[in-house]
Protein backbone atom coordinates (compact mmCIF):
# COMPACT_ATOMS: atom_id res chain seq x y z
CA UNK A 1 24.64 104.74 90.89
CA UNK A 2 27.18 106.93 92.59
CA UNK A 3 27.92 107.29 96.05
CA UNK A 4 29.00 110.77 97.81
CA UNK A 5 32.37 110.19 99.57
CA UNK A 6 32.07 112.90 102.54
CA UNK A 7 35.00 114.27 104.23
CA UNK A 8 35.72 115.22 107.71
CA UNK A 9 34.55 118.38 108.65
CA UNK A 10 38.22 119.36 109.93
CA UNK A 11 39.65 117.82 106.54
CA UNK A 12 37.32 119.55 104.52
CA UNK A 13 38.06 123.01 106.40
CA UNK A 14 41.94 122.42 105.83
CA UNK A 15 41.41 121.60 102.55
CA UNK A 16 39.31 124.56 101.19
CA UNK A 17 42.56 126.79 102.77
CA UNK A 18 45.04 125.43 100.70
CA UNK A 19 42.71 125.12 97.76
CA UNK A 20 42.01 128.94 98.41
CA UNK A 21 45.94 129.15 98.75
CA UNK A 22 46.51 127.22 95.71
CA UNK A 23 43.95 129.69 93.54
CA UNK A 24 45.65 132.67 95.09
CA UNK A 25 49.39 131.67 94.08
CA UNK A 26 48.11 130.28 90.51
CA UNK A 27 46.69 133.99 90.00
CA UNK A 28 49.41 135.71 91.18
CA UNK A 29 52.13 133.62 89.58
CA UNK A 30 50.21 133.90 86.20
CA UNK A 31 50.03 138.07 86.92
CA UNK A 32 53.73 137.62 87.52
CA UNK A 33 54.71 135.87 84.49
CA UNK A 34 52.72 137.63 82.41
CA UNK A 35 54.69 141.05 83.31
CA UNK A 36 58.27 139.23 82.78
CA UNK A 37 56.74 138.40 79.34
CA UNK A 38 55.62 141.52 77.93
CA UNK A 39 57.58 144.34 79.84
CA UNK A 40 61.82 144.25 79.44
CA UNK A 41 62.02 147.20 82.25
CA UNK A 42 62.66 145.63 85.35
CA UNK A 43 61.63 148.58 87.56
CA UNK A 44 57.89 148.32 86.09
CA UNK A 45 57.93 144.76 87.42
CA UNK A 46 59.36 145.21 90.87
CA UNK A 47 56.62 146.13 93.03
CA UNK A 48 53.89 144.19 91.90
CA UNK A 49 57.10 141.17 92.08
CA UNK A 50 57.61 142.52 96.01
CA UNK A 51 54.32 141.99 96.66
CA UNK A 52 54.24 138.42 95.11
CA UNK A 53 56.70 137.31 96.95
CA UNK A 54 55.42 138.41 100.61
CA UNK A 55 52.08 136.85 99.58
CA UNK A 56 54.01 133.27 98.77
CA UNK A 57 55.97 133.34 102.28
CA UNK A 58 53.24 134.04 104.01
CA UNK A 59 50.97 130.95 102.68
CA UNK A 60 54.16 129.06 102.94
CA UNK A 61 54.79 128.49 99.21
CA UNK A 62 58.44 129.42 100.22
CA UNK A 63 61.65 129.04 102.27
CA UNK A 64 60.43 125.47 103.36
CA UNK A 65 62.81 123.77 100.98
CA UNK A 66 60.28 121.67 99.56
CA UNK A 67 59.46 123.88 96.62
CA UNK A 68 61.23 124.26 93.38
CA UNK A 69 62.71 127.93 92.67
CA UNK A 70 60.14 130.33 91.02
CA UNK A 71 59.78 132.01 88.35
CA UNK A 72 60.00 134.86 90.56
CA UNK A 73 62.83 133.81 92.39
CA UNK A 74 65.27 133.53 89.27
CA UNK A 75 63.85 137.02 88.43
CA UNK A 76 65.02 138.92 91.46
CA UNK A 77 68.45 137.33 90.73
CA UNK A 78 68.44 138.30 87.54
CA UNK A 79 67.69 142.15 88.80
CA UNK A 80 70.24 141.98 91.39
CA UNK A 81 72.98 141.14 88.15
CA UNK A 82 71.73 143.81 85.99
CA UNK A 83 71.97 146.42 89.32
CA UNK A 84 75.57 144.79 90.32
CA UNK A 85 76.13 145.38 86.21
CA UNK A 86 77.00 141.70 85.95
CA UNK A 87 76.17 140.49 82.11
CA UNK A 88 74.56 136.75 82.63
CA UNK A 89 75.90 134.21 80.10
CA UNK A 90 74.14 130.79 80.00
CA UNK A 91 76.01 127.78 77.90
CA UNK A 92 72.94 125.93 76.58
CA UNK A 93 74.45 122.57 74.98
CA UNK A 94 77.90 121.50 74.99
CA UNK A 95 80.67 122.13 73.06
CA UNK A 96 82.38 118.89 71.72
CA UNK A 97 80.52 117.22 74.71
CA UNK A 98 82.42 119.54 76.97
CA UNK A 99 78.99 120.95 79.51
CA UNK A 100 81.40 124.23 80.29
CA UNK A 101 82.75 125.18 76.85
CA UNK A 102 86.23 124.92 77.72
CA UNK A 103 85.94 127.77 79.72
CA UNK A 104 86.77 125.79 82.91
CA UNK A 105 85.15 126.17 86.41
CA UNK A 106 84.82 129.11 88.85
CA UNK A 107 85.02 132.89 87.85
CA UNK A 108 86.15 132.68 84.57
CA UNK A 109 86.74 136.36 83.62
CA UNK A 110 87.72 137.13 86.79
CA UNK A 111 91.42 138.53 84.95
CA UNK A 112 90.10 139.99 82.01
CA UNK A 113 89.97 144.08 81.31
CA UNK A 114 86.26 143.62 82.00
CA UNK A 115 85.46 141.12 84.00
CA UNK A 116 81.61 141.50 84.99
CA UNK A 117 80.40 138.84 83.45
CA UNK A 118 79.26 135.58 85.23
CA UNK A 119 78.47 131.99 83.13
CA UNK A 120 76.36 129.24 84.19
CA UNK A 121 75.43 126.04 82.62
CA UNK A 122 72.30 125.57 84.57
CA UNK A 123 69.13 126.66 82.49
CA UNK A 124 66.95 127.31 85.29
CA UNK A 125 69.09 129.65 87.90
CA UNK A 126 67.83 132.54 85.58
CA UNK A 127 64.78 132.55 83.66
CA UNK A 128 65.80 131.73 79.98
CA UNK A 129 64.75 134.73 79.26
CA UNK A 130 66.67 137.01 81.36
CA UNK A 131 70.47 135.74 80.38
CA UNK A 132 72.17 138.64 78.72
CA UNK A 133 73.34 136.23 76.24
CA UNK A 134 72.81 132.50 74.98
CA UNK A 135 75.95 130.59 73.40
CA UNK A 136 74.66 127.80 71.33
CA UNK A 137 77.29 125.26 69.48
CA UNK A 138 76.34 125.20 66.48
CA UNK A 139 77.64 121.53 65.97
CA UNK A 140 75.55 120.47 68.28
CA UNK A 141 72.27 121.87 67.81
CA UNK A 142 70.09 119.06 66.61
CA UNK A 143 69.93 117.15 69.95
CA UNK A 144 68.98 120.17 71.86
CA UNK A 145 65.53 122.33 71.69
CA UNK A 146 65.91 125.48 71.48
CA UNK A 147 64.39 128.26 74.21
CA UNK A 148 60.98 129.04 73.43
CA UNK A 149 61.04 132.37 75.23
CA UNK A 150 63.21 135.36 73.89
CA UNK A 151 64.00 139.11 74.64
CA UNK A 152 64.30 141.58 72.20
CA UNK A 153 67.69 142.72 73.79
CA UNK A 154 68.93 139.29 74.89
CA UNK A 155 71.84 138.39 72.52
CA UNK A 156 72.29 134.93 70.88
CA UNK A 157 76.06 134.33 70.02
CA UNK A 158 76.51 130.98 67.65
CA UNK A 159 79.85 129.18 68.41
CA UNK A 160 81.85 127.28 65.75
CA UNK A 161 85.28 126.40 65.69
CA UNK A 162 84.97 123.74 62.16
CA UNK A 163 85.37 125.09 59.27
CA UNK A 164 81.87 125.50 56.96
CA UNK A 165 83.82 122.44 54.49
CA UNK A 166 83.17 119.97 57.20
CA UNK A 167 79.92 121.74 59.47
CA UNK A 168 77.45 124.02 57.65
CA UNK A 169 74.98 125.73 59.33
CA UNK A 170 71.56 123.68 60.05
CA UNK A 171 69.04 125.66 58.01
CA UNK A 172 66.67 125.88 60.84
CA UNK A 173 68.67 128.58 62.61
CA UNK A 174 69.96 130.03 59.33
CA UNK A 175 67.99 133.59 58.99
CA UNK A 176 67.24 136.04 61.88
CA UNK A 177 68.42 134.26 64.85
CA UNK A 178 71.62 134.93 65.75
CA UNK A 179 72.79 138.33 66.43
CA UNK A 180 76.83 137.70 67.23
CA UNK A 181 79.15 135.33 66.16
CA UNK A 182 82.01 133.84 68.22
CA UNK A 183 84.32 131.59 65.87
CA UNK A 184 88.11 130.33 64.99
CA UNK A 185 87.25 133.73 62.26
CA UNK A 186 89.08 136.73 62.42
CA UNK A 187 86.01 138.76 61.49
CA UNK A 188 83.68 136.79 63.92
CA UNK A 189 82.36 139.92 66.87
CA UNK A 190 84.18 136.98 69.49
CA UNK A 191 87.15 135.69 67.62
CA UNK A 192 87.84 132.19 69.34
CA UNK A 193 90.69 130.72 67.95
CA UNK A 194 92.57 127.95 68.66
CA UNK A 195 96.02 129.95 70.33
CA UNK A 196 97.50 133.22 70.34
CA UNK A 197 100.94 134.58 70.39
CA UNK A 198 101.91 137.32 72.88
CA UNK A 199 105.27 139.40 73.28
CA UNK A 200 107.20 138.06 75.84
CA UNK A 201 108.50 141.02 77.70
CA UNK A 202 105.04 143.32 77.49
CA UNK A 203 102.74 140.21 77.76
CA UNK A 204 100.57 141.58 74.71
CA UNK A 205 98.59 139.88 72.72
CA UNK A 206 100.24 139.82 68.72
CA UNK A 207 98.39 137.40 66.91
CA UNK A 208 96.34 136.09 65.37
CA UNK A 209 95.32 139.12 63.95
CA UNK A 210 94.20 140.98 60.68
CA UNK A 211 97.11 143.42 61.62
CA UNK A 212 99.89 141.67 63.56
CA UNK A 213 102.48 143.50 64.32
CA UNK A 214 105.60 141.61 63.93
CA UNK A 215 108.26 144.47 64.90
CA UNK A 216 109.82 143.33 67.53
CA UNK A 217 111.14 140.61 65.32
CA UNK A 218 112.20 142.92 62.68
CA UNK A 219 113.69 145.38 64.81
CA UNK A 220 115.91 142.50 66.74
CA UNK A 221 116.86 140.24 64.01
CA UNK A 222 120.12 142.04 62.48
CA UNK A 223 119.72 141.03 58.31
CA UNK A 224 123.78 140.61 58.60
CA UNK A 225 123.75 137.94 61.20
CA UNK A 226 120.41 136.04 60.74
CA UNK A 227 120.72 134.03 63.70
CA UNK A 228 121.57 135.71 66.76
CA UNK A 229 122.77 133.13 69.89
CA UNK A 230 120.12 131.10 71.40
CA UNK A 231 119.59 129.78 74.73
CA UNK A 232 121.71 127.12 75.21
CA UNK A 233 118.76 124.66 75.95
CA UNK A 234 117.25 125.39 72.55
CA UNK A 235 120.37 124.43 70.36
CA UNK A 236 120.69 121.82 73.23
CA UNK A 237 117.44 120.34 71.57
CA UNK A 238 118.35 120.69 68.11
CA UNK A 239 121.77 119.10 68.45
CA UNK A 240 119.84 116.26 69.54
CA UNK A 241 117.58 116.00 66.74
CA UNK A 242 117.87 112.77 64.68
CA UNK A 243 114.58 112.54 62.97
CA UNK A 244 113.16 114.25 60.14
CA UNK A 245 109.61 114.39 59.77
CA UNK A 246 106.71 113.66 62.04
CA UNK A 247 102.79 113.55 62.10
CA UNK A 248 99.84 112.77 64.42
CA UNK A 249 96.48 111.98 62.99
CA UNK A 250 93.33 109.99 62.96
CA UNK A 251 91.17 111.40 60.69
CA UNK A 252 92.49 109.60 57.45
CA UNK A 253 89.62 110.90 55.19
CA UNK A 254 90.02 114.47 55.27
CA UNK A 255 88.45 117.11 52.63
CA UNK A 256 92.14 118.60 51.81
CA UNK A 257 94.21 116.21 50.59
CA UNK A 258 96.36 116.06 53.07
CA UNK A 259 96.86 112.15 54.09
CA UNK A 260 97.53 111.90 49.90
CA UNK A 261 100.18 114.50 49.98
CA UNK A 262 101.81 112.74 53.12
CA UNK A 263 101.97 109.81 50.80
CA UNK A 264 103.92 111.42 48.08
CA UNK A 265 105.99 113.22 50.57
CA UNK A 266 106.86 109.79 51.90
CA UNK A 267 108.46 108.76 48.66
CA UNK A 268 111.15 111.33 49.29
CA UNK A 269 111.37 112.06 53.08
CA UNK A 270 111.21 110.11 55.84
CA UNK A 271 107.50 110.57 58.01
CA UNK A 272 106.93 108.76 60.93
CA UNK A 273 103.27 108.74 60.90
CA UNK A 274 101.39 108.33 64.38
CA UNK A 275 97.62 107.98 65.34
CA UNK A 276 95.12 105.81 63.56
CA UNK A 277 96.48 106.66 60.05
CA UNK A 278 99.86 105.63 60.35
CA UNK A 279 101.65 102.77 61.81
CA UNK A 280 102.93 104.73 65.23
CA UNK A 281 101.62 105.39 68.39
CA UNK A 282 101.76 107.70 71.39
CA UNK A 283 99.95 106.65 74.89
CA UNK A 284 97.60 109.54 75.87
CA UNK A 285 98.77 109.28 79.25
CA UNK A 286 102.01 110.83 77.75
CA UNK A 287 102.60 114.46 76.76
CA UNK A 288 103.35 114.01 73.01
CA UNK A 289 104.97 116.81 71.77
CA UNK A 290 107.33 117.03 74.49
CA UNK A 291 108.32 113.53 74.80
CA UNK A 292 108.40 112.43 71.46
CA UNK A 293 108.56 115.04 68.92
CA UNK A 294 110.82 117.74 70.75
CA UNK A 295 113.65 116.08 71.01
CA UNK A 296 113.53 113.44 67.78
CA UNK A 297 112.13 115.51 64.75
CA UNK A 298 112.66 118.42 63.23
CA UNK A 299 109.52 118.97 61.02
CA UNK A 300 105.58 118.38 62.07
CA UNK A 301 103.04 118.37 59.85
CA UNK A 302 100.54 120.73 60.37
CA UNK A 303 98.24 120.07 57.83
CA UNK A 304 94.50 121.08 58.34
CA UNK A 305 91.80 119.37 57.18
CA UNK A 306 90.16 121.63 55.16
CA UNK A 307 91.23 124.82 53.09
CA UNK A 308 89.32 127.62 54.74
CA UNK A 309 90.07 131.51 55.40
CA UNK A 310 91.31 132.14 59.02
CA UNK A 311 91.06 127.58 59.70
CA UNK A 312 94.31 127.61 61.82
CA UNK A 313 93.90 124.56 64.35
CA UNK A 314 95.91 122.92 67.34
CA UNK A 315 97.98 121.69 64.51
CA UNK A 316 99.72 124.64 64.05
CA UNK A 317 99.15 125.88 67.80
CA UNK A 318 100.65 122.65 69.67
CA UNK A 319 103.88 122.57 67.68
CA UNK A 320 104.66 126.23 68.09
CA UNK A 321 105.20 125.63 71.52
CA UNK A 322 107.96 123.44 71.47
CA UNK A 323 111.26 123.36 69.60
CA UNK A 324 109.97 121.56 66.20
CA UNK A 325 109.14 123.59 63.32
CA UNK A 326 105.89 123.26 61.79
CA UNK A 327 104.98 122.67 58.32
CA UNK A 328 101.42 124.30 57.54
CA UNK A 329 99.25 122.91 54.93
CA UNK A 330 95.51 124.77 54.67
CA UNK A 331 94.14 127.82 53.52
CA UNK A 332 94.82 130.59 56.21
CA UNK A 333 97.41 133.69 55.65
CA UNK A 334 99.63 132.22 57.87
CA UNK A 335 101.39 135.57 58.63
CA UNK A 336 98.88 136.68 60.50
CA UNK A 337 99.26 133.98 62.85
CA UNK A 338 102.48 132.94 63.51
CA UNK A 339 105.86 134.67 63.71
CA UNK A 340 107.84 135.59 61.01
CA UNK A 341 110.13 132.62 59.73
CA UNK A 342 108.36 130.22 62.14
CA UNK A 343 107.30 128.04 59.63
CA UNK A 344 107.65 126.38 56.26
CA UNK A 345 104.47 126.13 53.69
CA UNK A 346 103.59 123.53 52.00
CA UNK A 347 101.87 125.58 49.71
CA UNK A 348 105.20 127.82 48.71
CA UNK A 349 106.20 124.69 46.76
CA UNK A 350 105.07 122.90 43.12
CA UNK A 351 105.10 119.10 44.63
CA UNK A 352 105.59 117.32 47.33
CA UNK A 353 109.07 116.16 46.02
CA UNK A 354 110.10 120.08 46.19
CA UNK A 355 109.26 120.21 49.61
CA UNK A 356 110.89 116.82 50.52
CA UNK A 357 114.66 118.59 49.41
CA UNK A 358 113.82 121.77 51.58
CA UNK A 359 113.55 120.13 54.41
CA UNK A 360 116.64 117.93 53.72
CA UNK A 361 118.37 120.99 53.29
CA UNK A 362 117.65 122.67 56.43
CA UNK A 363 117.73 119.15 58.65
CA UNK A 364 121.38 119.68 57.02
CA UNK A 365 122.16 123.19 57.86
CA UNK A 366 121.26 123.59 61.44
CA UNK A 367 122.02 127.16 61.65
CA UNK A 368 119.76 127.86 58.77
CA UNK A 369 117.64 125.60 60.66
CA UNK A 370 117.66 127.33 64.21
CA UNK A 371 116.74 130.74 62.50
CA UNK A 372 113.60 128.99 62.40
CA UNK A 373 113.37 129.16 66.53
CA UNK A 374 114.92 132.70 66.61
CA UNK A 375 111.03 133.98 66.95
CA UNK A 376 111.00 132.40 70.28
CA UNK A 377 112.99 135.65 71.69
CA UNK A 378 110.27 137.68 70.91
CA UNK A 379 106.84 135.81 71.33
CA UNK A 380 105.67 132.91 73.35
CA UNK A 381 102.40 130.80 72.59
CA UNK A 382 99.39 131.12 74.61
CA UNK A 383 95.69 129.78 74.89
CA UNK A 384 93.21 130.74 72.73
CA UNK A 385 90.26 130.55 75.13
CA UNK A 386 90.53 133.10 77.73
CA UNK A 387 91.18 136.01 75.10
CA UNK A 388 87.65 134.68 73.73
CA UNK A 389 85.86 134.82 76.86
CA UNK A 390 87.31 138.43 77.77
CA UNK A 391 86.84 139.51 74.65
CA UNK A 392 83.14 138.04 74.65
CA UNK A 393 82.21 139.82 77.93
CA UNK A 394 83.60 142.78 76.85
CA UNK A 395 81.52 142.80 73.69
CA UNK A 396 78.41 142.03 75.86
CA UNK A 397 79.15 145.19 77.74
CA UNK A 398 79.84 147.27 74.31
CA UNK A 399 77.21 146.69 72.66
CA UNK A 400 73.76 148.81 73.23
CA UNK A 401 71.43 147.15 70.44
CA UNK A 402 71.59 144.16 69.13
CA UNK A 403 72.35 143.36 65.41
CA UNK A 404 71.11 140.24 63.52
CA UNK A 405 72.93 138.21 61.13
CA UNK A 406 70.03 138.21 58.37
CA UNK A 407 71.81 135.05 56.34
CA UNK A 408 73.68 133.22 58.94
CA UNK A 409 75.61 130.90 56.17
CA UNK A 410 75.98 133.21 53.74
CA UNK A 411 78.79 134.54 56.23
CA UNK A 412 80.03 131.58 57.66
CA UNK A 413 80.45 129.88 54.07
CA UNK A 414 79.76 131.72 51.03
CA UNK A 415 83.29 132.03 48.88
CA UNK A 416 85.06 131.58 52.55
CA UNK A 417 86.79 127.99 51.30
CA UNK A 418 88.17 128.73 47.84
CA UNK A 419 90.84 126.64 47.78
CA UNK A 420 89.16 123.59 48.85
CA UNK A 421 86.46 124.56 46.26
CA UNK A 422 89.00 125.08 43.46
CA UNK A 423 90.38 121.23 44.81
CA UNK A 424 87.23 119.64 44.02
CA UNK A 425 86.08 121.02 40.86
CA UNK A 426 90.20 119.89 39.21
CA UNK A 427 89.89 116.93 40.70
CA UNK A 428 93.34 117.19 42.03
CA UNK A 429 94.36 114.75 44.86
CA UNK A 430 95.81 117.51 46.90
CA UNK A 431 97.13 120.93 47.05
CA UNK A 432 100.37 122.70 45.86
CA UNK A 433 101.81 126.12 44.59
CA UNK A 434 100.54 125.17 41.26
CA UNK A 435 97.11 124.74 42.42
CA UNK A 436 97.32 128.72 43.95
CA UNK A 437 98.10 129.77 40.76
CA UNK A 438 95.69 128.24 39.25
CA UNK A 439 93.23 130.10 41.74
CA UNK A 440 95.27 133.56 41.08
């Protein structure tokens, strides 16, 4: 048997307003959302959203602080961008764990070319929806969900900075998703890579490019005196050199060969060795390169891990930016992204014993040796990351309708690692000249 529980009169009174309240905002939040769904134009929305909004502050459904922010709220913000001509980015995982890209805090665009462009790592200050564009690491995909509301114009920009050889693309998110790219490629729409080198007397950006322009080099290096005086802090450096050759790494399994080549350049060259796969060390509280290798060594290793087009890490970045020259090991055309006699390449000789003398030689001959620093007139090394996010806002402003990348992996990975392909199939325990002309 069941017993009627009776309210107050008052209660009941009190309660049939807010019930009547609670109808009245459920219909006109439903009315509301169904309009952001189907119609893109914000104008056709705005005065049935007007009219919503009165209708909520007058029942009290907002300014009281109590109540979460609306659907209709992070609309009229997302209006009041696209009238200010702001483009909304939103970040929706991480990137390496990192909740704001790399980009750092505050305004980050705020000194690029074109710089209306605001990015937020908050889902919900926007509807999902309304974001101009979406950057989703692709490395990181599986532990996030994806949005399950989408424009037609809204832009989603995958961001990778591994090469395919160690990340391929999850299959999930493989056809008709993405509609830019924004990787350590040269041919990505957002080229992100991992430094770039600028002239030092205009400031403009050089390289990494498909077409570097290396004249200022050309034009102030005489071919009868190949190394023209240089500051007296430089040669300072070198004179103080006693070391020869120098690496830091921790990833002792790597697709290219590398830590195997290391061990037959050993045989014949010193290598001091740092980092989990050698038997040195360097606290992180220290800055590395300009403690330790600056002023001790005159090679680093910069050996990637993979052999990829365009894969040109920190390992080739970080050293250019001191007084050590750099030996590069991976599958990039180096010359379009470092200076002209900047470098040595691993990959220019038949063994590792070849490359051993070479270096002897120029540890030997330090004025052969400082022609290797004579770049550092010209250029100076930058970060990679605020070109990318200039260049990314400026693309988000560019461009009027938005492509799709119909086979995501087919361009992130199809024949873009044949080196590291032709490695595998000989069997060969690393890389050398011999291996190149193999591939030729």
């Amino acid at each position: 048997m069941r017993t009627a529980f009776l309210l107050p009169e008052g209660t009941r009174k009190t309660m049939s307003k807010r019930s009547c309240c609670f109808v009245g905002v459920t219909v006109t939040s439903i009315l509301t959302v169904c309009l952001l769904a189907f119609y893109g134009n914000f104008d056709i929305q705005d005065t049935f959203l007007k009219l919503h909004m009165n209708y909520l502050e007058d029942v009290g459904f907002m300014g009281d602080g109590n109540v979460p922010s609306t659907a209709s709220q992070r609309f009229v913000r997302a209006r009041d961008y696209q009238e200010a001509g702001i483009k909304t980015v939103l970040l929706w995982n991480t990137l390496f764990g990192d909740r704001n890209f790399y980009f750092g805090e505050g305004d980050v665009f705020r000194d690029c070319p074109i710089n209306k462009c605001k990015v937020f790592n908050y889902r919900d200050y926007l509807n999902v929806e309304d974001y101009d564009a979406i950057l989703f690491h692709g490395n990181e995909l599986s532990g996030y969900k994806m949005p399950e509301r989408r424009r037609t114009r809204q832009l989603y920009v995958y961001v990778n900075l591994e090469s395919p050889a160690n990340r391929a693309v999850p299959d999930k998110y493989d056809e008709n998703y993405f509609n830019l790219t924004m990787t350590y490629r040269l041919d990505s729409d957002v080229p992100w890579t991992y430094g770039i080198i600028e002239d030092t007397k205009t400031g403009k950006f050089v390289a990494p490019s498909r077409d570097a322009d290396w004249s200022a080099f050309w034009n102030g290096t005489s071919a009868e005196e190949p190394v023209d005086e240089l500051p007296s802090a430089i040669l300072d450096v070198v004179r103080g050199k006693s070391k020869l050759v120098t690496w830091f790494v921790s990833n002792c399994k790597a697709k290219s060969g590398r830590l195997e080549y290391v061990k037959e350049l050993s045989k014949h060259i010193g290598v001091d060795i740092y980092g989990r796969c050698g038997a040195f060390s360097c606290s992180r509280s220290q800055d590395c390169f300009s403690d330790v290798v600056e002023p001790n060594y005159f090679f680093y290793l910069s050996f990637e891990n993979s052999f990829c087009d365009d894969y040109v890490t920190e390992k080739l970045m970080n050293p250019l930016g001191y007084n050590v020259v750099p030996v590069v090991y991976g599958g990039a055309n180096y010359t379009q992204f470092a200076p002209p006699n900047s470098y040595v390449n691993a990959l220019d000789f038949e063994s590792p014993k070849e490359l051993a003398a070479y270096l002897k030689y120029l540890s030997q001959d330090l004025r052969r040796y400082q022609s290797f620093l004579q770049w550092k007139k010209y250029y100076r090394v930058n970060h990679g990351t605020n070109r990318a996010a200039c260049t990314l806002c400026e693309v988000l402003h560019k461009r009027k309708e938005p492509a799709v990348y119909s086979t995501l992996s087919a361009w992130y990975t199809k024949d873009k690692c044949p080196i590291q392909t032709l490695l595998s199939n000989a069997n060969d325990r690393y890389a050398t000249r011999i291996t190149l002309g193999n591939y030729a």
